[in-house]
N, C-alpha and C. Protein backbone atom coordinates (compact mmCIF):
# COMPACT_ATOMS: atom_id res chain seq x y z
N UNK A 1 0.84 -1.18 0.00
CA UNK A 1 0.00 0.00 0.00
C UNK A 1 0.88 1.25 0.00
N UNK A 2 0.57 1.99 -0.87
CA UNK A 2 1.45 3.54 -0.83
C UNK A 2 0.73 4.82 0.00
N UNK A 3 1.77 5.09 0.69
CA UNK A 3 1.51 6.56 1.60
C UNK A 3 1.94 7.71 0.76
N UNK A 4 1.49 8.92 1.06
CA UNK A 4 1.64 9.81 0.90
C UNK A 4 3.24 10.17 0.64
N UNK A 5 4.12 9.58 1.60
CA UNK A 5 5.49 9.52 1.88
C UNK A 5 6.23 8.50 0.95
N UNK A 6 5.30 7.95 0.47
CA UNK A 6 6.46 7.03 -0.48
C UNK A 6 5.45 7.13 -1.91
N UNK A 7 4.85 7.51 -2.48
CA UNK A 7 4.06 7.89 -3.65
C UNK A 7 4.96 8.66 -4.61
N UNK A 8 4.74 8.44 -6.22
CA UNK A 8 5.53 9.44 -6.68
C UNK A 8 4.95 10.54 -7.25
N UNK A 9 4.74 11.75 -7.06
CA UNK A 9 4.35 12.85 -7.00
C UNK A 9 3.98 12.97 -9.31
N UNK A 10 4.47 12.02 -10.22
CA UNK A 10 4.11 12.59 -11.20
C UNK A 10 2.89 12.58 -11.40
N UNK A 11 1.79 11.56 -11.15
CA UNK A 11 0.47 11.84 -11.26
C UNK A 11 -0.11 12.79 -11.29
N UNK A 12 0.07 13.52 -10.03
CA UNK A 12 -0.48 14.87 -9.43
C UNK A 12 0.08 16.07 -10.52
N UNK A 13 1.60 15.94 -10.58
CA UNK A 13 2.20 16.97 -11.31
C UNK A 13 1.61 16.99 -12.90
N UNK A 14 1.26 15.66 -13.10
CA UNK A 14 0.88 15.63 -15.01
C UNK A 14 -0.43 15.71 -14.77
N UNK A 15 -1.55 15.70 -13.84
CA UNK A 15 -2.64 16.09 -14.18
C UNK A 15 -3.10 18.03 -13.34
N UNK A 16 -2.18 18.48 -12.74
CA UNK A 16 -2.12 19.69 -12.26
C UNK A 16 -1.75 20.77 -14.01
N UNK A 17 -0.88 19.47 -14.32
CA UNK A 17 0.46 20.71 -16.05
C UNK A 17 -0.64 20.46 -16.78
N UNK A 18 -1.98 19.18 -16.84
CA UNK A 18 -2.79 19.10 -18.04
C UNK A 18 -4.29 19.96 -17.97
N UNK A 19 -4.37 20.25 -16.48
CA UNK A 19 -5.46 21.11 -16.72
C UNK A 19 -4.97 22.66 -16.75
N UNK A 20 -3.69 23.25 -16.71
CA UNK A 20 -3.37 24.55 -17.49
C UNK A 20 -2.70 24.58 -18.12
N UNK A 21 -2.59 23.80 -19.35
CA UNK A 21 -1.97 23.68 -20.69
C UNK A 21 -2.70 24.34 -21.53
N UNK A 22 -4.21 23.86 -21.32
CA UNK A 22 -4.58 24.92 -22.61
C UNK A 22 -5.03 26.42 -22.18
N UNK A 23 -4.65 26.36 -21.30
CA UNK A 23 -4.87 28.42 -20.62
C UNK A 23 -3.62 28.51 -20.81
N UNK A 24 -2.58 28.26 -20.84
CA UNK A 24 -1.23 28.51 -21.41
C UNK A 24 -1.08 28.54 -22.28
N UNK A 25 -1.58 27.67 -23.61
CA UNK A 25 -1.69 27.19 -25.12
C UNK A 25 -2.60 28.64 -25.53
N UNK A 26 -3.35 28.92 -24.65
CA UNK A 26 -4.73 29.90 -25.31
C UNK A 26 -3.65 31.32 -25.34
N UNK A 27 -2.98 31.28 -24.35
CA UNK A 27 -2.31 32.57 -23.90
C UNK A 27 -1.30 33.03 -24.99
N UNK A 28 -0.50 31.89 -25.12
CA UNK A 28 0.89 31.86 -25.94
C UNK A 28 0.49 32.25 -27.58
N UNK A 29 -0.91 31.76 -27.80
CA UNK A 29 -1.94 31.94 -29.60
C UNK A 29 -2.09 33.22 -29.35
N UNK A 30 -2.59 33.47 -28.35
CA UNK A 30 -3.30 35.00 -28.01
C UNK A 30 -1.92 35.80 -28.50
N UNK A 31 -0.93 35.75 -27.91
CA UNK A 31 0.24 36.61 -27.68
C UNK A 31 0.91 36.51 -28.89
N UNK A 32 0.87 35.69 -29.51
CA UNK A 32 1.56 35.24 -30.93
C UNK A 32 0.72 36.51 -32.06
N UNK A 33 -0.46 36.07 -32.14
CA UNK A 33 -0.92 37.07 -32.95
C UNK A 33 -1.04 38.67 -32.44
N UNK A 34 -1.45 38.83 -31.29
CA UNK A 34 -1.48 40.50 -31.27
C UNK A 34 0.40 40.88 -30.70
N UNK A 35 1.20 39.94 -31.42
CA UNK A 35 2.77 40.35 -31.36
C UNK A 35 2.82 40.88 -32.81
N UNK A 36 2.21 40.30 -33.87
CA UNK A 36 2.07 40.35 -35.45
C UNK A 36 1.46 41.79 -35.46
N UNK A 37 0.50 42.18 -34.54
CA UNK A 37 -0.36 43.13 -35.08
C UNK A 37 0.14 44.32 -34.46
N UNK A 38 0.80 44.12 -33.60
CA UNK A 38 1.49 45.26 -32.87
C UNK A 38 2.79 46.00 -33.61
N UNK A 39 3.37 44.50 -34.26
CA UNK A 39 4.40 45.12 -35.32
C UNK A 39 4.35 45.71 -36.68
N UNK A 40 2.84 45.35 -36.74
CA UNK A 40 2.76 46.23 -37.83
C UNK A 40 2.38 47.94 -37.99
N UNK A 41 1.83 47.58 -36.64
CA UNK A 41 1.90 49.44 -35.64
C UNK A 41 3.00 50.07 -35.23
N UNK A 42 3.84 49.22 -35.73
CA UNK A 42 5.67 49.80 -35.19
C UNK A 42 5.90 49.91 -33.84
N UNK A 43 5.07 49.01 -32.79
CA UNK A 43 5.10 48.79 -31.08
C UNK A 43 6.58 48.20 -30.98
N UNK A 44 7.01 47.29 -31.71
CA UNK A 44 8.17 46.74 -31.76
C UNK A 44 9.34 47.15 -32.03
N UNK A 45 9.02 48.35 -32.71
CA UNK A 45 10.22 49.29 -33.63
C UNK A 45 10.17 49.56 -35.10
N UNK A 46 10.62 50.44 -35.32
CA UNK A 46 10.71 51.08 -36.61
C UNK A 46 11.38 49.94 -37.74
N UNK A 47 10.74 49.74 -39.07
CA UNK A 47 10.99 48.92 -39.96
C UNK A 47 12.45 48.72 -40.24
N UNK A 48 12.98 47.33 -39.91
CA UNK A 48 14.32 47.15 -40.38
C UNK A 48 15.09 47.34 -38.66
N UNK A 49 14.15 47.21 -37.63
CA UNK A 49 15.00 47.15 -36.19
C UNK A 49 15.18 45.85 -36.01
N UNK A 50 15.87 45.43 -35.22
CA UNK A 50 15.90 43.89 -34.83
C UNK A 50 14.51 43.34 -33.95
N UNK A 51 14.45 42.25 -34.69
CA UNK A 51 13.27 41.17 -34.70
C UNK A 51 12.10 41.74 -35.13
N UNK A 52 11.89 43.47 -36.05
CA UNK A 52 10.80 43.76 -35.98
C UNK A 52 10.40 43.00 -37.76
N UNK A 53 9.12 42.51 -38.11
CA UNK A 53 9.11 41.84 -39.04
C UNK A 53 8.92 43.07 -40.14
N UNK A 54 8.06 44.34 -39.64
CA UNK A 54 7.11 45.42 -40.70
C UNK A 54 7.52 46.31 -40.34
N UNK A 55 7.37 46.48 -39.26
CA UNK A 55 7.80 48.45 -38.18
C UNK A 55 6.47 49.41 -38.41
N UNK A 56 5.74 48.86 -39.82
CA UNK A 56 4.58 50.02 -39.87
C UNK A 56 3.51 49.04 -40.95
N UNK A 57 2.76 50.42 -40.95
CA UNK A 57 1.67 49.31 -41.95
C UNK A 57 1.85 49.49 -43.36
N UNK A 58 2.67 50.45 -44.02
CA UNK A 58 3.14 50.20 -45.23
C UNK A 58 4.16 49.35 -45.84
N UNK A 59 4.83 49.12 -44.68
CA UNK A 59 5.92 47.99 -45.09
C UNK A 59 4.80 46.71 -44.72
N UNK A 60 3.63 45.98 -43.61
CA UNK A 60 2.93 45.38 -43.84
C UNK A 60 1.77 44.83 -44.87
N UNK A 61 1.53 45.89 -45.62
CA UNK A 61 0.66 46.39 -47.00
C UNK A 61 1.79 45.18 -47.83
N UNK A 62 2.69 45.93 -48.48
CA UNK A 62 3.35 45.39 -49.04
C UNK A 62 3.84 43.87 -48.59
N UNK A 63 3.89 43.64 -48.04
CA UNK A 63 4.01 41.90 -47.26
C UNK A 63 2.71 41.33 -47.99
N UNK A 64 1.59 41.85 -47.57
CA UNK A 64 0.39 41.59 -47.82
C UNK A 64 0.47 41.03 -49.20
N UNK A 65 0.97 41.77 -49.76
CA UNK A 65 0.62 41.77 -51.32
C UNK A 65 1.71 40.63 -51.93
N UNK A 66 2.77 40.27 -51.20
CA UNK A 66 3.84 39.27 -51.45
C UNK A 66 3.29 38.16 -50.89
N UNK A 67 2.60 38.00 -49.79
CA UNK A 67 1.85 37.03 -49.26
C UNK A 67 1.04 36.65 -50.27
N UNK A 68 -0.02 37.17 -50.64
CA UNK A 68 -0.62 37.23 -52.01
C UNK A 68 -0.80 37.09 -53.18
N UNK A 69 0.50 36.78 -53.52
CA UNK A 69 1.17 37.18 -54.94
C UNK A 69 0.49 36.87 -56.15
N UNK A 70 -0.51 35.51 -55.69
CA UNK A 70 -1.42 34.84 -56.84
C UNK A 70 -3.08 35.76 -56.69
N UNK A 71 -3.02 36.89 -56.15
CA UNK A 71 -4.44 37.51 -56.45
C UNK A 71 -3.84 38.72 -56.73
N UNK A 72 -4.54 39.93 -56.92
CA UNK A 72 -4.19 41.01 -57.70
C UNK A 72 -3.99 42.18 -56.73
N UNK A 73 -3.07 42.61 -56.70
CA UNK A 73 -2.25 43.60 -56.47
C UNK A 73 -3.06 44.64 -55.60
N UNK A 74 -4.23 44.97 -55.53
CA UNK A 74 -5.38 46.61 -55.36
C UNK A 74 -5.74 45.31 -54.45
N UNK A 75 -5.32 44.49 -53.86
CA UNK A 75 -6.29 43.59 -52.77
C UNK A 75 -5.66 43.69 -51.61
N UNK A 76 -4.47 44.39 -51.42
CA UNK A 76 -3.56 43.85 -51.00
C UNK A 76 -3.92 45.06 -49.23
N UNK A 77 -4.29 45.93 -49.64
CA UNK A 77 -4.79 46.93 -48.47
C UNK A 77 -5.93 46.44 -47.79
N UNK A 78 -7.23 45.65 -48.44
CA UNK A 78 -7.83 45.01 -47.93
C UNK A 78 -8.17 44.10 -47.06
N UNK A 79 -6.73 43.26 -48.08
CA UNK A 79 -6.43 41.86 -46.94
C UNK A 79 -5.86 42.57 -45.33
N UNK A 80 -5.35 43.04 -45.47
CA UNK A 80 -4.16 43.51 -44.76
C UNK A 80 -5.05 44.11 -43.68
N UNK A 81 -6.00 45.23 -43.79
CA UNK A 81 -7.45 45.63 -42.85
C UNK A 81 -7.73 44.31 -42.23
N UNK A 82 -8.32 43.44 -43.21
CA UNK A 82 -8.99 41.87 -42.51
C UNK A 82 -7.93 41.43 -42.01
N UNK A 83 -7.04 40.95 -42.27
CA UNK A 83 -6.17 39.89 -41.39
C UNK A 83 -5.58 40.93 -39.90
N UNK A 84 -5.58 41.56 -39.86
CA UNK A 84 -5.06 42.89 -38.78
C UNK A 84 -6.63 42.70 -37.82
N UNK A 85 -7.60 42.48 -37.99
CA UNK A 85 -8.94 42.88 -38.11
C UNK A 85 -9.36 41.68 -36.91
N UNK A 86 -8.96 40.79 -38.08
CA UNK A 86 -8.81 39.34 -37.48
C UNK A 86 -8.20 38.06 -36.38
N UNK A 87 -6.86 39.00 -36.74
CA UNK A 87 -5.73 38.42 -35.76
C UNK A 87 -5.93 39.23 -34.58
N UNK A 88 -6.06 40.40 -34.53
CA UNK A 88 -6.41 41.22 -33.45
C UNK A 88 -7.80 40.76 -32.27
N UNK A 89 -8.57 40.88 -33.06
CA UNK A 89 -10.12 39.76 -32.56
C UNK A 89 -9.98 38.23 -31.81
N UNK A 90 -9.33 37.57 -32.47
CA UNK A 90 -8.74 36.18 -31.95
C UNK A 90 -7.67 36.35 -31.15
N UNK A 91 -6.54 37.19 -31.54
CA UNK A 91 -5.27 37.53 -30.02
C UNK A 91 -6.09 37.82 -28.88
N UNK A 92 -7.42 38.33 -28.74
CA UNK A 92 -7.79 39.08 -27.82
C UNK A 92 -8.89 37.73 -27.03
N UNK A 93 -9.48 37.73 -27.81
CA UNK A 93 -10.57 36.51 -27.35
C UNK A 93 -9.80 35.17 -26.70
N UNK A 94 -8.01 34.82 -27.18
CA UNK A 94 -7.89 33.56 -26.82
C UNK A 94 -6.82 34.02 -25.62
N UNK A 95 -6.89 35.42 -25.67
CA UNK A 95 -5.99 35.98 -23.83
C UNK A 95 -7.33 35.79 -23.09
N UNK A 96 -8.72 36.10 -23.49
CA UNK A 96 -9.77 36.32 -22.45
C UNK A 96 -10.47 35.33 -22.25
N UNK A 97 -10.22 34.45 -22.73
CA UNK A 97 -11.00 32.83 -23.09
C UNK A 97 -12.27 33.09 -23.38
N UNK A 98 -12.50 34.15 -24.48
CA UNK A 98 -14.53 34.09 -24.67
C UNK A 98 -14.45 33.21 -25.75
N UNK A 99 -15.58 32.22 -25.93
CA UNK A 99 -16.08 31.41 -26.72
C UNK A 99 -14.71 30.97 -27.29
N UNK A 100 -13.95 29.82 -26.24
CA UNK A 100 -12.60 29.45 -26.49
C UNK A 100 -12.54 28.38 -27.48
N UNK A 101 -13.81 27.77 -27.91
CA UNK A 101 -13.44 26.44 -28.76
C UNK A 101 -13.70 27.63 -30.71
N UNK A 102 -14.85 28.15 -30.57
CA UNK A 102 -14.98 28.84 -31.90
C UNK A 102 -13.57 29.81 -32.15
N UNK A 103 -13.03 30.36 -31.15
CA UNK A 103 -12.01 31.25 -30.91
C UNK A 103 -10.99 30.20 -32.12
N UNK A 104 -10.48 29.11 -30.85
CA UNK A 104 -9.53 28.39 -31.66
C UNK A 104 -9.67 27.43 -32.75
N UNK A 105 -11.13 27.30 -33.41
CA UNK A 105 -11.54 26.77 -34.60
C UNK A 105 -11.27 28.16 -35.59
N UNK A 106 -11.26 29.62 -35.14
CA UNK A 106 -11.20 30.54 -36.33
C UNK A 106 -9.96 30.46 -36.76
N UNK A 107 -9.12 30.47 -35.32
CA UNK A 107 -7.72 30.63 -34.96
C UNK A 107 -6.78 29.43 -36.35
N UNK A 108 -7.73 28.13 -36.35
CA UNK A 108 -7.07 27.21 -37.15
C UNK A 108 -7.06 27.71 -38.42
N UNK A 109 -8.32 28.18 -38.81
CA UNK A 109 -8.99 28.81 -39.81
C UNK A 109 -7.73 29.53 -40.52
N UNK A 110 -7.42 30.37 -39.86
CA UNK A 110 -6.53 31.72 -40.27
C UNK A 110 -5.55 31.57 -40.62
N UNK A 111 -4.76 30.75 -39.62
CA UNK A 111 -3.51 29.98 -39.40
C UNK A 111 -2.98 29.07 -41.14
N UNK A 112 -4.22 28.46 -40.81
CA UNK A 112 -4.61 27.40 -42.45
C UNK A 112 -4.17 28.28 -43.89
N UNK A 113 -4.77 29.36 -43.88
CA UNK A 113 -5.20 30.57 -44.62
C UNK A 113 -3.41 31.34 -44.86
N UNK A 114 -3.22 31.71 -43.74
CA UNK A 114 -1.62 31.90 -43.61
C UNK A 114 -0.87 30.94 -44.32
N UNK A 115 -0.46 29.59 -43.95
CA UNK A 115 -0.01 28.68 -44.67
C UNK A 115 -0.08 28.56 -46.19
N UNK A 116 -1.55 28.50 -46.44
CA UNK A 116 -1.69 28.05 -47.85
C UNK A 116 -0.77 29.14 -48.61
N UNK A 117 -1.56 30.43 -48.54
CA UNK A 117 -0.55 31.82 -49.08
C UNK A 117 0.63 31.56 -49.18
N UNK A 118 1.30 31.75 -47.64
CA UNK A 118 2.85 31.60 -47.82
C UNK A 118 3.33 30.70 -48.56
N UNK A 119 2.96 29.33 -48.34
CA UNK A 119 3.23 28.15 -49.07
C UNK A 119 3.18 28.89 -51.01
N UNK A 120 1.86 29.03 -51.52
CA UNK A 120 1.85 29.16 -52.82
C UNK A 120 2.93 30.53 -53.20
N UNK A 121 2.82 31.36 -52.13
CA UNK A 121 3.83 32.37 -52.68
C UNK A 121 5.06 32.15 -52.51
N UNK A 122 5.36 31.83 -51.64
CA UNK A 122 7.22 31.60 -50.96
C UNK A 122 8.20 29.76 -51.29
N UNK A 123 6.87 29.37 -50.88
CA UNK A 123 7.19 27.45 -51.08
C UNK A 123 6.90 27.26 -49.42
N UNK A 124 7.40 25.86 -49.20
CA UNK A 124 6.60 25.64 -47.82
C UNK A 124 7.68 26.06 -46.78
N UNK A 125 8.71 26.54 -47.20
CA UNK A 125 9.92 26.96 -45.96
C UNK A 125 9.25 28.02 -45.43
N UNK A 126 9.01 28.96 -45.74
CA UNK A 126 8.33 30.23 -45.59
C UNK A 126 7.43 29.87 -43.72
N UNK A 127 6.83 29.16 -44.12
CA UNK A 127 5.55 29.05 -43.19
C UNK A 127 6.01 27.97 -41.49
N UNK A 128 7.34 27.15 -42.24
CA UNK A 128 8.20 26.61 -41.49
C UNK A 128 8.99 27.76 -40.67
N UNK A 129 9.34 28.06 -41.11
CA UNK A 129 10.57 29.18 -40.83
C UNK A 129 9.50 30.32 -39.75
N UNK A 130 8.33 30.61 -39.97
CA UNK A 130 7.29 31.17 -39.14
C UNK A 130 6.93 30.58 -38.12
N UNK A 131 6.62 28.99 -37.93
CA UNK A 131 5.80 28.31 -37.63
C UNK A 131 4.68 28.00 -37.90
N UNK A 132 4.15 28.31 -38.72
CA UNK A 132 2.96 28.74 -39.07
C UNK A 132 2.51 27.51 -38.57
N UNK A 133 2.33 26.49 -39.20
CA UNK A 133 2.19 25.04 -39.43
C UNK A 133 1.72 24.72 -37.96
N UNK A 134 2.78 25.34 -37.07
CA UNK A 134 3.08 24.64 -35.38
C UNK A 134 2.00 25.48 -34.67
N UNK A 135 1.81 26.22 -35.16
CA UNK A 135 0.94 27.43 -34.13
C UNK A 135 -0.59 27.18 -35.22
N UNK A 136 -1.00 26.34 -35.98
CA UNK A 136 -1.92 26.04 -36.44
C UNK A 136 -2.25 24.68 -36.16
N UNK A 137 -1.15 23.91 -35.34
CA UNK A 137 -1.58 22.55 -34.80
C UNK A 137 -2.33 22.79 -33.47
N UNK A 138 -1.15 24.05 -33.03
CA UNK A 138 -1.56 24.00 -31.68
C UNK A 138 -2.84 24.50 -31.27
N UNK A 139 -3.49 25.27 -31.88
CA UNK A 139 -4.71 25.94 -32.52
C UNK A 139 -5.72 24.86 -32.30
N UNK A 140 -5.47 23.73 -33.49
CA UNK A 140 -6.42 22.55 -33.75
C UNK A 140 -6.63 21.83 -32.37
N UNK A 141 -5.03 21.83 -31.63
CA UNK A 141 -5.39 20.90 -30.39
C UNK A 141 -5.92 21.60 -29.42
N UNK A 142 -6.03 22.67 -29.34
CA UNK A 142 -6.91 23.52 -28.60
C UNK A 142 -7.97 23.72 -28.47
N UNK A 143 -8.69 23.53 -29.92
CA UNK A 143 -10.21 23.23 -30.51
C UNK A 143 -10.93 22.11 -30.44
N UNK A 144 -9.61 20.82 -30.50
CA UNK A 144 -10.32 19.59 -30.38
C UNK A 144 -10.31 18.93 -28.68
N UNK A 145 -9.54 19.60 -27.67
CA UNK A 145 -9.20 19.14 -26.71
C UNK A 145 -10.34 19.19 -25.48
N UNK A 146 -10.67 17.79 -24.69
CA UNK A 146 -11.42 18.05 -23.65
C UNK A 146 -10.62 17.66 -22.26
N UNK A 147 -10.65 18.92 -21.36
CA UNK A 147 -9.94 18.79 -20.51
C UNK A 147 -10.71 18.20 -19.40
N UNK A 148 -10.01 17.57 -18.63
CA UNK A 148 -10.81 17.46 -17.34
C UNK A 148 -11.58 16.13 -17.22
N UNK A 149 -11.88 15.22 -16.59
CA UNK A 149 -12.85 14.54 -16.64
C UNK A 149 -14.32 14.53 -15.10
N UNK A 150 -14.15 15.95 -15.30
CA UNK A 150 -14.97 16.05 -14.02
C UNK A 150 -17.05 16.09 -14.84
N UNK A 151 -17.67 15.57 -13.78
CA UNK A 151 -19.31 15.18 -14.09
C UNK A 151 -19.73 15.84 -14.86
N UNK A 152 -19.54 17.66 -14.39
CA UNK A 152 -20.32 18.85 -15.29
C UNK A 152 -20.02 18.87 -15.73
N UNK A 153 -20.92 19.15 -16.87
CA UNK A 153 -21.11 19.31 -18.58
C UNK A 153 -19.93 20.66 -18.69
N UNK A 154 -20.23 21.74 -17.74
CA UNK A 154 -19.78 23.01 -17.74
C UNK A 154 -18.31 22.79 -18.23
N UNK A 155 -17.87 21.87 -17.93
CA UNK A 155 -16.11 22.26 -17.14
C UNK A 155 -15.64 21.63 -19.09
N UNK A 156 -16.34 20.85 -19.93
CA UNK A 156 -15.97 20.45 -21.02
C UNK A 156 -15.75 21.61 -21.88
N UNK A 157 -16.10 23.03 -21.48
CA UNK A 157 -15.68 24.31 -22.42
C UNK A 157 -14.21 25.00 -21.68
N UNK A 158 -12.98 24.69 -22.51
CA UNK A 158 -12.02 25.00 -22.68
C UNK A 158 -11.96 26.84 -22.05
């Protein structure tokens, strides 16, 4: 029979790390995208500083439109509104956990959307080299994941 004193503590520790993995997972998506959207506001620094990807939204515009490359050119301000629009909406919703499973079903959505682009415009390093791919799994497992195995129905929303 095991005591308290001779038990090994991973049980406790792997089901304590599995019920805030995905409030960590939600946090780290959240922070990932409104890091994108902030740099394109130049929060990060002026275009061409270290680690900043845009510095502003005309050097983002133009990304847009390289992201893009297979639709036409006058789209490229548009997209750039929506995906800013978008990523901003979902950074925010998956820091606050509202409606966390649609959150991270859009989240895959986008992510997906990101990929394909980069992929058809750049090749698939592009989206590697981002993560894109990794932060669109983690997305999916966020969406598909039920934590917890406690009675209430309640506790099955992420």
């Amino acid at each position: 029979m095991k005591t308290p004193f001779n038990s090994s503590p991973a049980p406790f520790i792997e089901g304590a790390l599995g019920r805030i993995a995905p409030t960590i997972l939600r946090w780290a998506l959240g922070a990932t995208l409104l890091s994108a959207v902030a740099d394109r506001f130049g929060l990060w620094g002026p275009p061409g500083g270290t680690n900043v990807s845009w510095g502003d939204w005309a050097h983002f515009v133009a990304y847009t439109a390289k992201v893009n490359s297979f639709l036409p050119p006058a789209l490229a301000q548009g997209l750039a509104i929506l995906a800013t629009a978008v990523e901003l909406a979902l950074g925010v919703g998956l820091l606050l956990g509202v409606a966390r499973r649609p959150v991270a079903w859009a989240t895959v959505g986008l992510l997906a959307l990101f990929a394909v682009a980069m992929t058809l415009s750049f090749g698939v390093k592009a989206p590697l080299n981002y993560s894109v791919f990794a932060a669109a799994a983690a997305a999916l497992l966020l969406g598909t994941s039920q934590p917890g195995n406690s009675p209430d129905p309640r506790s099955r929303e992420l």
